[in-house]
PDB file of N, CA and C in Angstrom:
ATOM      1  N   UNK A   1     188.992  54.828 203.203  1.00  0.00           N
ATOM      2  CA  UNK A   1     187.579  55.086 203.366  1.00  0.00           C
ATOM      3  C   UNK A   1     186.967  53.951 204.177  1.00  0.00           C
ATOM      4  N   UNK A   2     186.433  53.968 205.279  1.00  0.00           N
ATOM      5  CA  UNK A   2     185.506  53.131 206.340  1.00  0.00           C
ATOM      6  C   UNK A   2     184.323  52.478 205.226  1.00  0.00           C
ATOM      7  N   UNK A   3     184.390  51.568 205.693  1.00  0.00           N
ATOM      8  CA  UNK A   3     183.051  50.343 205.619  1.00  0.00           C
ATOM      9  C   UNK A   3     181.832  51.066 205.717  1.00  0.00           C
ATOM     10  N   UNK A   4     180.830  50.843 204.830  1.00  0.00           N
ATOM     11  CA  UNK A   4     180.004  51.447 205.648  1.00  0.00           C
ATOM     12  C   UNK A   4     178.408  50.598 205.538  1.00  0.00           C
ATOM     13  N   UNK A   5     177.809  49.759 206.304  1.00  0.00           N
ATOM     14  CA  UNK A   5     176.693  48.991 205.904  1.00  0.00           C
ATOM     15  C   UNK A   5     175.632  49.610 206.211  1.00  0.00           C
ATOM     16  N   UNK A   6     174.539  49.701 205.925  1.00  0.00           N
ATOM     17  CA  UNK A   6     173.141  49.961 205.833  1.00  0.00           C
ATOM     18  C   UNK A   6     171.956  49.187 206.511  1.00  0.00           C
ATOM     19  N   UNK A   7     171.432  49.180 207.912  1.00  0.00           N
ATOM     20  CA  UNK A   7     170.824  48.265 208.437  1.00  0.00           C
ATOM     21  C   UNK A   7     169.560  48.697 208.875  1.00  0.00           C
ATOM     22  N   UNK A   8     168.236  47.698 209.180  1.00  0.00           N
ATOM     23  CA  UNK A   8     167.190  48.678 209.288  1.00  0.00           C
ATOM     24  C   UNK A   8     167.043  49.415 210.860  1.00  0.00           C
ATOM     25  N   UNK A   9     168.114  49.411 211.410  1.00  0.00           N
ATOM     26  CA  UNK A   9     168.199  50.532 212.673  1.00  0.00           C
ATOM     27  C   UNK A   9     169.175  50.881 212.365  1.00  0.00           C
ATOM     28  N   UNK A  10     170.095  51.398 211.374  1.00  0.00           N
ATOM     29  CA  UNK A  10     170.768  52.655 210.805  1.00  0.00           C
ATOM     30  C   UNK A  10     172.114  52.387 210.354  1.00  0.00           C
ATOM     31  N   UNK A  11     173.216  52.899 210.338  1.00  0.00           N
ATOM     32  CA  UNK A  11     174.163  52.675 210.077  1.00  0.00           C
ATOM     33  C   UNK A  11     175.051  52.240 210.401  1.00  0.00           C
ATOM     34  N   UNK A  12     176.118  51.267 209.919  1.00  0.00           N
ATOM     35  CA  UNK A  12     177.281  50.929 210.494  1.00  0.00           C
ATOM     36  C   UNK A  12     178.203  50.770 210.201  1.00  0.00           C
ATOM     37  N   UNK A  13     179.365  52.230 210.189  1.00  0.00           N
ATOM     38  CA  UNK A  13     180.897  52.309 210.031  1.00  0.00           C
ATOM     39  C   UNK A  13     181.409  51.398 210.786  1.00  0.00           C
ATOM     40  N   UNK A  14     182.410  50.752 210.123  1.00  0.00           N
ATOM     41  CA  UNK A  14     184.002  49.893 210.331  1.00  0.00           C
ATOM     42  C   UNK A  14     185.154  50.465 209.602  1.00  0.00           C
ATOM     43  N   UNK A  15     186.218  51.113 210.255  1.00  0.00           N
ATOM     44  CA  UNK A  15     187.080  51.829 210.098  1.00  0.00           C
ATOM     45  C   UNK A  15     188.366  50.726 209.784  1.00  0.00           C
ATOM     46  N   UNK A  16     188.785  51.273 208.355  1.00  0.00           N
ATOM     47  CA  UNK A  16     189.869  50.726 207.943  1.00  0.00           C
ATOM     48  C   UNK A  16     191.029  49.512 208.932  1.00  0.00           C
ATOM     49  N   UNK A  17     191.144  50.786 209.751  1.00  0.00           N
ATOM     50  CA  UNK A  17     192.420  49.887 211.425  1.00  0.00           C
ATOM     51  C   UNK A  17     191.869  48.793 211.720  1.00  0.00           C
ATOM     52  N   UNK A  18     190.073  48.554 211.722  1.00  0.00           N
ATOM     53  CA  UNK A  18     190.172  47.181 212.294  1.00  0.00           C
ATOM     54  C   UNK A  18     189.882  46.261 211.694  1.00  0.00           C
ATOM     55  N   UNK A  19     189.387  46.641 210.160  1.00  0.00           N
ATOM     56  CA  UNK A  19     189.537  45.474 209.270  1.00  0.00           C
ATOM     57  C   UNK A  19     190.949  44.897 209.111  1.00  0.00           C
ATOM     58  N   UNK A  20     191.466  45.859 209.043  1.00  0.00           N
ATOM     59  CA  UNK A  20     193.525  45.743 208.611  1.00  0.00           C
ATOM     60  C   UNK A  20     193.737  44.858 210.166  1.00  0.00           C
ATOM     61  N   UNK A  21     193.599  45.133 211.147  1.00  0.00           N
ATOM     62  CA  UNK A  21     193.738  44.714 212.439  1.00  0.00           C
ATOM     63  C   UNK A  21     193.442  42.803 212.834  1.00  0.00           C
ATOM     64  N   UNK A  22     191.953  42.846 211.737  1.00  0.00           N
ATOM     65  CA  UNK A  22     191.172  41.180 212.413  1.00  0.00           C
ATOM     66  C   UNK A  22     192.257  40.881 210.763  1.00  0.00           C
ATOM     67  N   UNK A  23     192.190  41.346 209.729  1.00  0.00           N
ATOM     68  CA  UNK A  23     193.244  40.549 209.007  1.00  0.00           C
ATOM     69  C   UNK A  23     194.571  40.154 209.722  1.00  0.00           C
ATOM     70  N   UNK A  24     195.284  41.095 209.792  1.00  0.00           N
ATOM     71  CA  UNK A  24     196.725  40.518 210.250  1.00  0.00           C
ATOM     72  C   UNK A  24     196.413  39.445 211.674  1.00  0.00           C
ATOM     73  N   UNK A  25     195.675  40.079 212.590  1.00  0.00           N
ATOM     74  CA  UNK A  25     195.662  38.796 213.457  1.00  0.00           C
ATOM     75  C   UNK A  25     194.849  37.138 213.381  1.00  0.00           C
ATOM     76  N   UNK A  26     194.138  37.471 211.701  1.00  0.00           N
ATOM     77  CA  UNK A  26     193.735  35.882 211.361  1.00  0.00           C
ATOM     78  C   UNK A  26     195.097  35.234 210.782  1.00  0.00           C
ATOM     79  N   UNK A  27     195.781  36.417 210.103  1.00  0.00           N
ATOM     80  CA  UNK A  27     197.423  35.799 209.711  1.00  0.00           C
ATOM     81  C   UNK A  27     198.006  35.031 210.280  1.00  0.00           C
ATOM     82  N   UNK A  28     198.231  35.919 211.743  1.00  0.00           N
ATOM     83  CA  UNK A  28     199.350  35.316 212.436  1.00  0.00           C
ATOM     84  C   UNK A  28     198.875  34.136 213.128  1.00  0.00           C
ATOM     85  N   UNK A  29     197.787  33.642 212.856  1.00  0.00           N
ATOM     86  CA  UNK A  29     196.842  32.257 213.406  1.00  0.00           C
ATOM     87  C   UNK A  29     197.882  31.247 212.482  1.00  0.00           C
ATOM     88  N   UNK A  30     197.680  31.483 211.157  1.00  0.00           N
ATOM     89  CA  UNK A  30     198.403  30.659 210.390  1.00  0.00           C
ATOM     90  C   UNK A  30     199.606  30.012 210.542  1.00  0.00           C
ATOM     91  N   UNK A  31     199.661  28.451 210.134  1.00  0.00           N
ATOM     92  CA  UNK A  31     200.778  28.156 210.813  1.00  0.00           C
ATOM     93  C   UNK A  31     201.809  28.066 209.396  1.00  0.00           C
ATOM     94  N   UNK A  32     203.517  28.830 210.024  1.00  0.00           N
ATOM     95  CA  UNK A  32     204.169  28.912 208.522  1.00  0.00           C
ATOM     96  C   UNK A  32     204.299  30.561 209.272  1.00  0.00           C
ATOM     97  N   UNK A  33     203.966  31.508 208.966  1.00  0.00           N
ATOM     98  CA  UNK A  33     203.470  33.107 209.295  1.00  0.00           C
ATOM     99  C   UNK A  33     204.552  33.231 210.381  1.00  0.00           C
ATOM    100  N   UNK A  34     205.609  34.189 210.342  1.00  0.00           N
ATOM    101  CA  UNK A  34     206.105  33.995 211.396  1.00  0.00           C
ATOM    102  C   UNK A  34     205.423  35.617 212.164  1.00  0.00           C
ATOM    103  N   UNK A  35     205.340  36.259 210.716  1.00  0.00           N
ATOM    104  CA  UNK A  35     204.832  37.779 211.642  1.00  0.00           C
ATOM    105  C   UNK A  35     204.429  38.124 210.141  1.00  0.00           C
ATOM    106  N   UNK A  36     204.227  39.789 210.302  1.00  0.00           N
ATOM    107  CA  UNK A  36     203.545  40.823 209.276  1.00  0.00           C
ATOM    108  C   UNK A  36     204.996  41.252 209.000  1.00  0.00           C
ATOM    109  N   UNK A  37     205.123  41.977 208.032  1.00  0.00           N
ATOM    110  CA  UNK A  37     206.538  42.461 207.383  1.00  0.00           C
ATOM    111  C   UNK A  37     205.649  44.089 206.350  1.00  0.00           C
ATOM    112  N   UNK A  38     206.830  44.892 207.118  1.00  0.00           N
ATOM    113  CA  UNK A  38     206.901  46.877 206.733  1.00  0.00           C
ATOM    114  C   UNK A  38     207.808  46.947 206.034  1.00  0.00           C
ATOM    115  N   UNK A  39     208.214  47.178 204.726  1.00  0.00           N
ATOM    116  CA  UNK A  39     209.117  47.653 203.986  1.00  0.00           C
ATOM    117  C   UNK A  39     209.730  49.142 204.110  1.00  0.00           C
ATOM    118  N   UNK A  40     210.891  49.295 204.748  1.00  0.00           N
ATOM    119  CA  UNK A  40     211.887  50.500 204.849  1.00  0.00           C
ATOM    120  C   UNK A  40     211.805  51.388 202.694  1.00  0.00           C
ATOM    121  N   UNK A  41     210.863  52.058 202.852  1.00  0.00           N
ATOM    122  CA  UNK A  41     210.973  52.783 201.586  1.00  0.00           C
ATOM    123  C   UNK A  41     212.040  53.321 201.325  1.00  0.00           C
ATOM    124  N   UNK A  42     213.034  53.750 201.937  1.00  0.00           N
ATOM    125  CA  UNK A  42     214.508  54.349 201.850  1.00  0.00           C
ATOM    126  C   UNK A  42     215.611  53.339 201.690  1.00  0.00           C
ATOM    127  N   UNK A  43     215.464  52.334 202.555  1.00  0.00           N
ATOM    128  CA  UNK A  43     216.407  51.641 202.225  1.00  0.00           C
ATOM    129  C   UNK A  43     216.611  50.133 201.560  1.00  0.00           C
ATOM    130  N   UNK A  44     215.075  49.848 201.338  1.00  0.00           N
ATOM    131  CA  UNK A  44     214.500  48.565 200.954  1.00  0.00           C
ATOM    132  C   UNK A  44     214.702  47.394 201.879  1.00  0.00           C
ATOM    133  N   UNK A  45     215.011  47.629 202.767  1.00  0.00           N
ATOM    134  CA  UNK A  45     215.235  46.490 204.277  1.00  0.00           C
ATOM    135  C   UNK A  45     213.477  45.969 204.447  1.00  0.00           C
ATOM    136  N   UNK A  46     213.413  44.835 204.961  1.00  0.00           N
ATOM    137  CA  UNK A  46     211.885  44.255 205.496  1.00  0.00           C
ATOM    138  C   UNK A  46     212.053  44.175 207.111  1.00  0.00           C
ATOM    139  N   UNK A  47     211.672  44.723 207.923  1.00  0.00           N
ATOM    140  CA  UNK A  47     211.216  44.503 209.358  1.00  0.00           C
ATOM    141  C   UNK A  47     209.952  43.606 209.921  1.00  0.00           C
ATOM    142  N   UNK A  48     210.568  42.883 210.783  1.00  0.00           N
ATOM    143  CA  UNK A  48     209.280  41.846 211.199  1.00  0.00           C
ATOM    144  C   UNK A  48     208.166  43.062 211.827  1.00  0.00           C
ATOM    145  N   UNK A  49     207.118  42.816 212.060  1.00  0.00           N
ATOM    146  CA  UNK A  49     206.247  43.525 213.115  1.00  0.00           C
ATOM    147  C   UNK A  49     206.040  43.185 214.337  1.00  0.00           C
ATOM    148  N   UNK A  50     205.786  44.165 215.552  1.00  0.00           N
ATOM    149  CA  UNK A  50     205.275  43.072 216.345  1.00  0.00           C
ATOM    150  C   UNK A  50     203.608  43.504 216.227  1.00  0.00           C
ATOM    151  N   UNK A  51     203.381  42.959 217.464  1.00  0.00           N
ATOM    152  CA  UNK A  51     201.700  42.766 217.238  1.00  0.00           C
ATOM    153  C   UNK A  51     201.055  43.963 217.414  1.00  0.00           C
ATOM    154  N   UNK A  52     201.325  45.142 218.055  1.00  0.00           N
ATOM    155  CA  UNK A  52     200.643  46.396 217.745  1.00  0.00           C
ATOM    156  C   UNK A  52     200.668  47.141 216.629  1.00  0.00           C
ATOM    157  N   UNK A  53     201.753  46.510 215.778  1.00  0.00           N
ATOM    158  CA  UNK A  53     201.637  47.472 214.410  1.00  0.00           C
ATOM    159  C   UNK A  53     201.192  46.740 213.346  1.00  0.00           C
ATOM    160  N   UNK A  54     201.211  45.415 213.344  1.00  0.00           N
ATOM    161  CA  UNK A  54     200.890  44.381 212.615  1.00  0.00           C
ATOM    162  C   UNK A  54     200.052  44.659 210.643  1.00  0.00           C
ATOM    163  N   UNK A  55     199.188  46.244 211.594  1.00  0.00           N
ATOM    164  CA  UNK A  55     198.561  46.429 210.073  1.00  0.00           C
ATOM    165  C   UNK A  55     199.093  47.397 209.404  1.00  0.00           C
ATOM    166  N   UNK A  56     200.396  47.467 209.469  1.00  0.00           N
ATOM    167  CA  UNK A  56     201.214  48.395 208.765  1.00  0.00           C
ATOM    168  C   UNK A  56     201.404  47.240 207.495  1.00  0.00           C
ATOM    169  N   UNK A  57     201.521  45.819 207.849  1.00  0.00           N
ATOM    170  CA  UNK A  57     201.649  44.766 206.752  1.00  0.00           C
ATOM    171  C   UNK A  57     200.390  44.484 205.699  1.00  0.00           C
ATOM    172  N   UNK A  58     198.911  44.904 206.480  1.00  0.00           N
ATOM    173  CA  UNK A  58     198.146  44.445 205.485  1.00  0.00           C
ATOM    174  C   UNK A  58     197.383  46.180 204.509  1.00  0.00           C
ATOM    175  N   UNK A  59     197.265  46.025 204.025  1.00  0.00           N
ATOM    176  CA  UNK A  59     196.750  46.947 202.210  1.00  0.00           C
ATOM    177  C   UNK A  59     195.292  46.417 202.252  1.00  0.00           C
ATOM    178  N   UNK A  60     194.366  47.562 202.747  1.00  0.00           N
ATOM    179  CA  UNK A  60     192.677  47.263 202.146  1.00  0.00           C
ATOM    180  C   UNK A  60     192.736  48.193 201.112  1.00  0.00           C
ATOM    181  N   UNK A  61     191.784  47.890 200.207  1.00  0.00           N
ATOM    182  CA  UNK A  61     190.986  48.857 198.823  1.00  0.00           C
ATOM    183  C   UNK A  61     189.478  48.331 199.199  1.00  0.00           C
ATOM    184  N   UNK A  62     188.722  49.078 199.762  1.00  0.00           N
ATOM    185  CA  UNK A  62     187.584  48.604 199.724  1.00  0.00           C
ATOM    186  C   UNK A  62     186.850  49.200 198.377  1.00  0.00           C
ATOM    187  N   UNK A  63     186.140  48.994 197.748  1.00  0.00           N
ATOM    188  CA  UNK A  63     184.992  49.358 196.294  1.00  0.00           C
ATOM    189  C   UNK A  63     183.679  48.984 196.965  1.00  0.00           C
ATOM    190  N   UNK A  64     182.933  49.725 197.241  1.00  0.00           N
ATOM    191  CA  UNK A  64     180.894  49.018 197.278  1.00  0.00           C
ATOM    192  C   UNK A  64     181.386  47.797 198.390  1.00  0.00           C
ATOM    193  N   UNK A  65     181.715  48.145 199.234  1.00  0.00           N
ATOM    194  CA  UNK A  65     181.926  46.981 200.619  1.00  0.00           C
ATOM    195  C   UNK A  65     182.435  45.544 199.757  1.00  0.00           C
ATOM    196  N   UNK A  66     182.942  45.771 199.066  1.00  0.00           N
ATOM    197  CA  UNK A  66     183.940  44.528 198.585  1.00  0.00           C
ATOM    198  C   UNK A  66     185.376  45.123 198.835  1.00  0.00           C
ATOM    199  N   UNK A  67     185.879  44.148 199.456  1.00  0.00           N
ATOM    200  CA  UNK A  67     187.675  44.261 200.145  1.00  0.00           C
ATOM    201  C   UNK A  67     188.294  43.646 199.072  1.00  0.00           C
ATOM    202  N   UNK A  68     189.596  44.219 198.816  1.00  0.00           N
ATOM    203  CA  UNK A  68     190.487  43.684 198.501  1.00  0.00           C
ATOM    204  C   UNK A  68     191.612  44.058 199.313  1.00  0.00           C
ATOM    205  N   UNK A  69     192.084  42.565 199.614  1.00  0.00           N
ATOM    206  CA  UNK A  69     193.599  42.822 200.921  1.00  0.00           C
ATOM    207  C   UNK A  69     194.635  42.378 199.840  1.00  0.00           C
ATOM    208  N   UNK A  70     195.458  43.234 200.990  1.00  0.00           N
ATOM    209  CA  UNK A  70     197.244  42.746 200.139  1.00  0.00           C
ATOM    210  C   UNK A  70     197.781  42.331 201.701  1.00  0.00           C
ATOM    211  N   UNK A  71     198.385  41.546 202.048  1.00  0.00           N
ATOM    212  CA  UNK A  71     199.469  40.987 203.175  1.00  0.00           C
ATOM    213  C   UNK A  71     200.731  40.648 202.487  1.00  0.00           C
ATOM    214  N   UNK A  72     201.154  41.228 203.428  1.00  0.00           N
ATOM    215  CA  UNK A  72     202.962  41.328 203.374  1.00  0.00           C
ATOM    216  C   UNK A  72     203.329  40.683 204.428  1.00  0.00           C
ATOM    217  N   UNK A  73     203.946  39.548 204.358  1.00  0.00           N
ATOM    218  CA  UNK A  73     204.369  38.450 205.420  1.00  0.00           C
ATOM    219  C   UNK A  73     205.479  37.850 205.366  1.00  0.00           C
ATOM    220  N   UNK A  74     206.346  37.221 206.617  1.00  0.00           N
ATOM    221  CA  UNK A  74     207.572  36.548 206.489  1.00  0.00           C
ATOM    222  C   UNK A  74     207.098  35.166 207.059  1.00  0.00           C
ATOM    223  N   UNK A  75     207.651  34.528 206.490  1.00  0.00           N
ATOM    224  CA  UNK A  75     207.340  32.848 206.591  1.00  0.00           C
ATOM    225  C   UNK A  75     209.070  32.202 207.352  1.00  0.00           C
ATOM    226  N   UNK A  76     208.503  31.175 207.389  1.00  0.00           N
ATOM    227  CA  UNK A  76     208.720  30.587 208.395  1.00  0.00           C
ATOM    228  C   UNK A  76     210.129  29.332 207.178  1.00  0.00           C
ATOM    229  N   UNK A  77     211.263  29.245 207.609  1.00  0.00           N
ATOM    230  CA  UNK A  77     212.180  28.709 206.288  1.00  0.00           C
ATOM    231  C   UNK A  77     211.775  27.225 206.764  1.00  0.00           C
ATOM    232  N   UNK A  78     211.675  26.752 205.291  1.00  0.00           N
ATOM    233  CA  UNK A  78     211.296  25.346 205.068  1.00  0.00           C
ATOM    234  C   UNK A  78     209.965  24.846 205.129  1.00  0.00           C
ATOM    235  N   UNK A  79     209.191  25.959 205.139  1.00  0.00           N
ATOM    236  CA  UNK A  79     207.880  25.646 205.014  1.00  0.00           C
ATOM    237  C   UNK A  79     207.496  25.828 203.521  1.00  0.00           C
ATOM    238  N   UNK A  80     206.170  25.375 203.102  1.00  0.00           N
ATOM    239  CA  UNK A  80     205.893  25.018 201.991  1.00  0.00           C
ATOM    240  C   UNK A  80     204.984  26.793 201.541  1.00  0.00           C
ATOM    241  N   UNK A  81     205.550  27.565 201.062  1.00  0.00           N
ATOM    242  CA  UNK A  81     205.217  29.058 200.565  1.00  0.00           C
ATOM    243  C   UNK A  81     203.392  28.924 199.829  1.00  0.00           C
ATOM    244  N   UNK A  82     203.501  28.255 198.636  1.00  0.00           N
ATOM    245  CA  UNK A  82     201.657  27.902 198.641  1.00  0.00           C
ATOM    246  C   UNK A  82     200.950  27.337 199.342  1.00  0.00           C
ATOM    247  N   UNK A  83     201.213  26.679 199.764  1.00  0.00           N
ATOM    248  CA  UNK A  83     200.377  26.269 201.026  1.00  0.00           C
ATOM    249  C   UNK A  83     200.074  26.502 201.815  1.00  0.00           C
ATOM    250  N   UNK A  84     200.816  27.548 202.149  1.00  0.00           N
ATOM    251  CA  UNK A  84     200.843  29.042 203.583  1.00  0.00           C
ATOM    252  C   UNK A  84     199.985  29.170 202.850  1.00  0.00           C
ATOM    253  N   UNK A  85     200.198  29.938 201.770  1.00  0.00           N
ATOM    254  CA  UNK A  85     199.233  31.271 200.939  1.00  0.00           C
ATOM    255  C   UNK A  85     197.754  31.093 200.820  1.00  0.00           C
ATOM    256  N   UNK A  86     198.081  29.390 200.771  1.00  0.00           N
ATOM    257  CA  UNK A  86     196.178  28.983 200.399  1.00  0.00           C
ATOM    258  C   UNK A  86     195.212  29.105 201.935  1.00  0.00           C
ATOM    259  N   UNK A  87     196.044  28.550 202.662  1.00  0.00           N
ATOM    260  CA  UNK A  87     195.657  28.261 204.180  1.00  0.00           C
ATOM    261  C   UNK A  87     195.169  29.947 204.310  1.00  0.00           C
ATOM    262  N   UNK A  88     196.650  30.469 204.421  1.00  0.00           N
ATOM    263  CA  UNK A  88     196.358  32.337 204.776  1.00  0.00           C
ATOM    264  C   UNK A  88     194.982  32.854 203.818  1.00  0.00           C
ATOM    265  N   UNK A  89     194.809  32.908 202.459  1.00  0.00           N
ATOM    266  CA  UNK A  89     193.517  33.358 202.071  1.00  0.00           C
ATOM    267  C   UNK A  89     192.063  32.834 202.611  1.00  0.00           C
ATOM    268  N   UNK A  90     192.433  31.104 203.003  1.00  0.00           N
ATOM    269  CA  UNK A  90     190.919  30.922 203.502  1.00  0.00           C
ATOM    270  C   UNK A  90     190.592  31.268 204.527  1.00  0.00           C
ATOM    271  N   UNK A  91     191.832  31.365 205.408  1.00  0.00           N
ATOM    272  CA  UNK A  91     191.302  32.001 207.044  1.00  0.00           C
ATOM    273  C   UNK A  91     191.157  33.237 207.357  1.00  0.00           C
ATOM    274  N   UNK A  92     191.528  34.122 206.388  1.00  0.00           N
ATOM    275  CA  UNK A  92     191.367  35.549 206.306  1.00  0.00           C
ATOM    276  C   UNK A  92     190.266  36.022 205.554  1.00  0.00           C
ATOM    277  N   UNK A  93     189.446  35.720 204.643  1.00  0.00           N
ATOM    278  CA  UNK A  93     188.824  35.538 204.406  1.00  0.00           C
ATOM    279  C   UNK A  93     187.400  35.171 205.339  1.00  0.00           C
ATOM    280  N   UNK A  94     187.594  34.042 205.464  1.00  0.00           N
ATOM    281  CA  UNK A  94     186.443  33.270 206.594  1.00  0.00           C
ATOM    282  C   UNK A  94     186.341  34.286 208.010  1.00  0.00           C
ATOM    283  N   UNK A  95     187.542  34.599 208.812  1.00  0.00           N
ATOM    284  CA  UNK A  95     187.567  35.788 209.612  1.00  0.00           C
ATOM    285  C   UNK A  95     187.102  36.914 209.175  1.00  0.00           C
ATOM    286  N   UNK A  96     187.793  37.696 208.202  1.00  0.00           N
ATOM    287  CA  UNK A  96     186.851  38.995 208.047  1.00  0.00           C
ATOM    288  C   UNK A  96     185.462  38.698 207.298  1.00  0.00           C
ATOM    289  N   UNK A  97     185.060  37.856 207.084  1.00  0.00           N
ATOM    290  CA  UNK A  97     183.433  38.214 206.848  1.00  0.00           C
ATOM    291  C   UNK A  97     182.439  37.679 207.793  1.00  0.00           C
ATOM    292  N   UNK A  98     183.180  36.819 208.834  1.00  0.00           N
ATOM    293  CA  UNK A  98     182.536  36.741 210.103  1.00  0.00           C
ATOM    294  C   UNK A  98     182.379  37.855 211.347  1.00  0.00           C
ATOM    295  N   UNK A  99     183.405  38.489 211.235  1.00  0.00           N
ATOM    296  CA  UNK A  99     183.511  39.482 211.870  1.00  0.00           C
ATOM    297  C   UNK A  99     182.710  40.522 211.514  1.00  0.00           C
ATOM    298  N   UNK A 100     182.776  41.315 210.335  1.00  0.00           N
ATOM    299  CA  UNK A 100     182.189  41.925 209.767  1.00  0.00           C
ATOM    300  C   UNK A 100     181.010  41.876 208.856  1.00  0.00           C
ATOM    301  N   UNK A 101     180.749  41.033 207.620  1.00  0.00           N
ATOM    302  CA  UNK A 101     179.641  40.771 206.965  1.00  0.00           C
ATOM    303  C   UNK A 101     180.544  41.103 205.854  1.00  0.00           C
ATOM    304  N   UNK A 102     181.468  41.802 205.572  1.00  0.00           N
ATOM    305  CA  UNK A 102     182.629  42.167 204.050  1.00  0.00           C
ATOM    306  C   UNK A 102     182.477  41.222 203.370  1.00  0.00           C
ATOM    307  N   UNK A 103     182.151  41.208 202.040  1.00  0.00           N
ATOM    308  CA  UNK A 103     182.789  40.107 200.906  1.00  0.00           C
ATOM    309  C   UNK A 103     184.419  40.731 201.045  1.00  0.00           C
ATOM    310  N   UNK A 104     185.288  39.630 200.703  1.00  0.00           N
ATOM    311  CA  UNK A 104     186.656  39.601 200.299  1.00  0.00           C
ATOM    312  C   UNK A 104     186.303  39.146 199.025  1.00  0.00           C
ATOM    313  N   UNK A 105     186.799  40.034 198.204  1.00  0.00           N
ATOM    314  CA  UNK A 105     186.802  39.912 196.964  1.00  0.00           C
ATOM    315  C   UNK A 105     188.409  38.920 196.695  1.00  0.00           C
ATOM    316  N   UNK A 106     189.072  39.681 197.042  1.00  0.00           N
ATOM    317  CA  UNK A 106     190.571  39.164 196.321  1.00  0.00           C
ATOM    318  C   UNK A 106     191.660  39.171 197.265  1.00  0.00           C
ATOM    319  N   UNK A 107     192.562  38.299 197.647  1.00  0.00           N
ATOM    320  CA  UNK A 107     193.418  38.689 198.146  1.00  0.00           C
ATOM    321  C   UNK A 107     194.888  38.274 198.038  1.00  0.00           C
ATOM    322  N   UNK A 108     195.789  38.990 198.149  1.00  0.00           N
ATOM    323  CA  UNK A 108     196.945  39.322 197.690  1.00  0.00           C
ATOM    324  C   UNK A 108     198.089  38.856 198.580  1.00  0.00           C
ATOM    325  N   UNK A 109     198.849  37.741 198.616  1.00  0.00           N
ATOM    326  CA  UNK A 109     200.293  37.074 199.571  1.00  0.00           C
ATOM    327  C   UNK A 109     201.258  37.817 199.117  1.00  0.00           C
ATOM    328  N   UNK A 110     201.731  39.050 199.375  1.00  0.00           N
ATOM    329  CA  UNK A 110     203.343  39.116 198.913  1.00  0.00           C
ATOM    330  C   UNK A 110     204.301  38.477 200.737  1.00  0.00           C
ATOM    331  N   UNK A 111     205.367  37.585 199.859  1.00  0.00           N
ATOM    332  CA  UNK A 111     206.351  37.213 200.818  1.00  0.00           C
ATOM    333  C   UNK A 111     207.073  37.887 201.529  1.00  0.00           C
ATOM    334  N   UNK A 112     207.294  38.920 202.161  1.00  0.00           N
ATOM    335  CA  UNK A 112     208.559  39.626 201.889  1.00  0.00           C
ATOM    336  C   UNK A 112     210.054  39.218 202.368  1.00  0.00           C
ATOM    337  N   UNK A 113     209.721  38.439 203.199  1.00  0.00           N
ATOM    338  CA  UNK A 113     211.182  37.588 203.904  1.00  0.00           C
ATOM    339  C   UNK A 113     211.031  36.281 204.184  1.00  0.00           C
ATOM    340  N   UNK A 114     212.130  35.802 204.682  1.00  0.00           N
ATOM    341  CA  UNK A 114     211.914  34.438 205.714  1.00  0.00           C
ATOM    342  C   UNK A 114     212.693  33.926 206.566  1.00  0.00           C
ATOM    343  N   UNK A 115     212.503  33.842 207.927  1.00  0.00           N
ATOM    344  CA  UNK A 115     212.891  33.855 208.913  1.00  0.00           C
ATOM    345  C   UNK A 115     213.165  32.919 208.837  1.00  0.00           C
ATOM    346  N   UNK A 116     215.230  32.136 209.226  1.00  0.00           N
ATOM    347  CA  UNK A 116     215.635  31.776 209.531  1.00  0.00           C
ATOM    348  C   UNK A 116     216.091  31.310 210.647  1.00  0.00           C
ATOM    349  N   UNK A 117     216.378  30.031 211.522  1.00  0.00           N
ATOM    350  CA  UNK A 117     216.594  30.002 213.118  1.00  0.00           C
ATOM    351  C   UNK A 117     217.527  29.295 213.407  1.00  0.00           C
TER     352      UNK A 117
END
């Protein structure tokens, strides 16, 4: 279900894709993040993303224009995993409500891999 705010010259839809969209690309700002990560439902494999599909990794629930995100991400080996996570919520966060005006209510780090080199 689209965003939808109330302004005194009328309305203004924001469609799911580009909230999911300014999330994953405040992600991949993060340093640690190597990409967004799609889980193979059939075979349980994790695939990196590249950058056009990127919001196949992030999960909105919007309620009353409060977001809640989920990101699914592969990190970067030997980096410090909370410290990504904290960095990743404040800049995703701080991005989508600049962009938009959204409270982020909550948001959600699952790991799903980590890229080795």
């Amino acid at each position: 279900m689209p965003s939808k705010t109330k302004t005194e010259l009328g309305m203004v839809t924001i469609d799911n894709e580009v909230i999911a969209r300014i999330a994953g690309l405040a992600a991949m700002d993060c340093y640690g993040i190597v990409g967004m990560a799609a889980r193979s439902v059939k075979d349980g494999l994790v695939r990196l993303l590249k950058i056009e599909t990127l919001t196949r990794g992030v999960v909105l629930s919007i309620n009353e224009n409060v977001l809640t995100i989920r990101l699914h991400i592969i990190v970067e080996y030997g980096t410090n995993i909370p410290a990504i996570a904290n960095s990743l919520t404040d800049t995703v966060k701080y991005k989508v409500f600049e962009y938009t005006g959204l409270n982020v209510e909550k948001i959600e780090v699952f790991v799903d891999g980590i890229r080795v080199e």
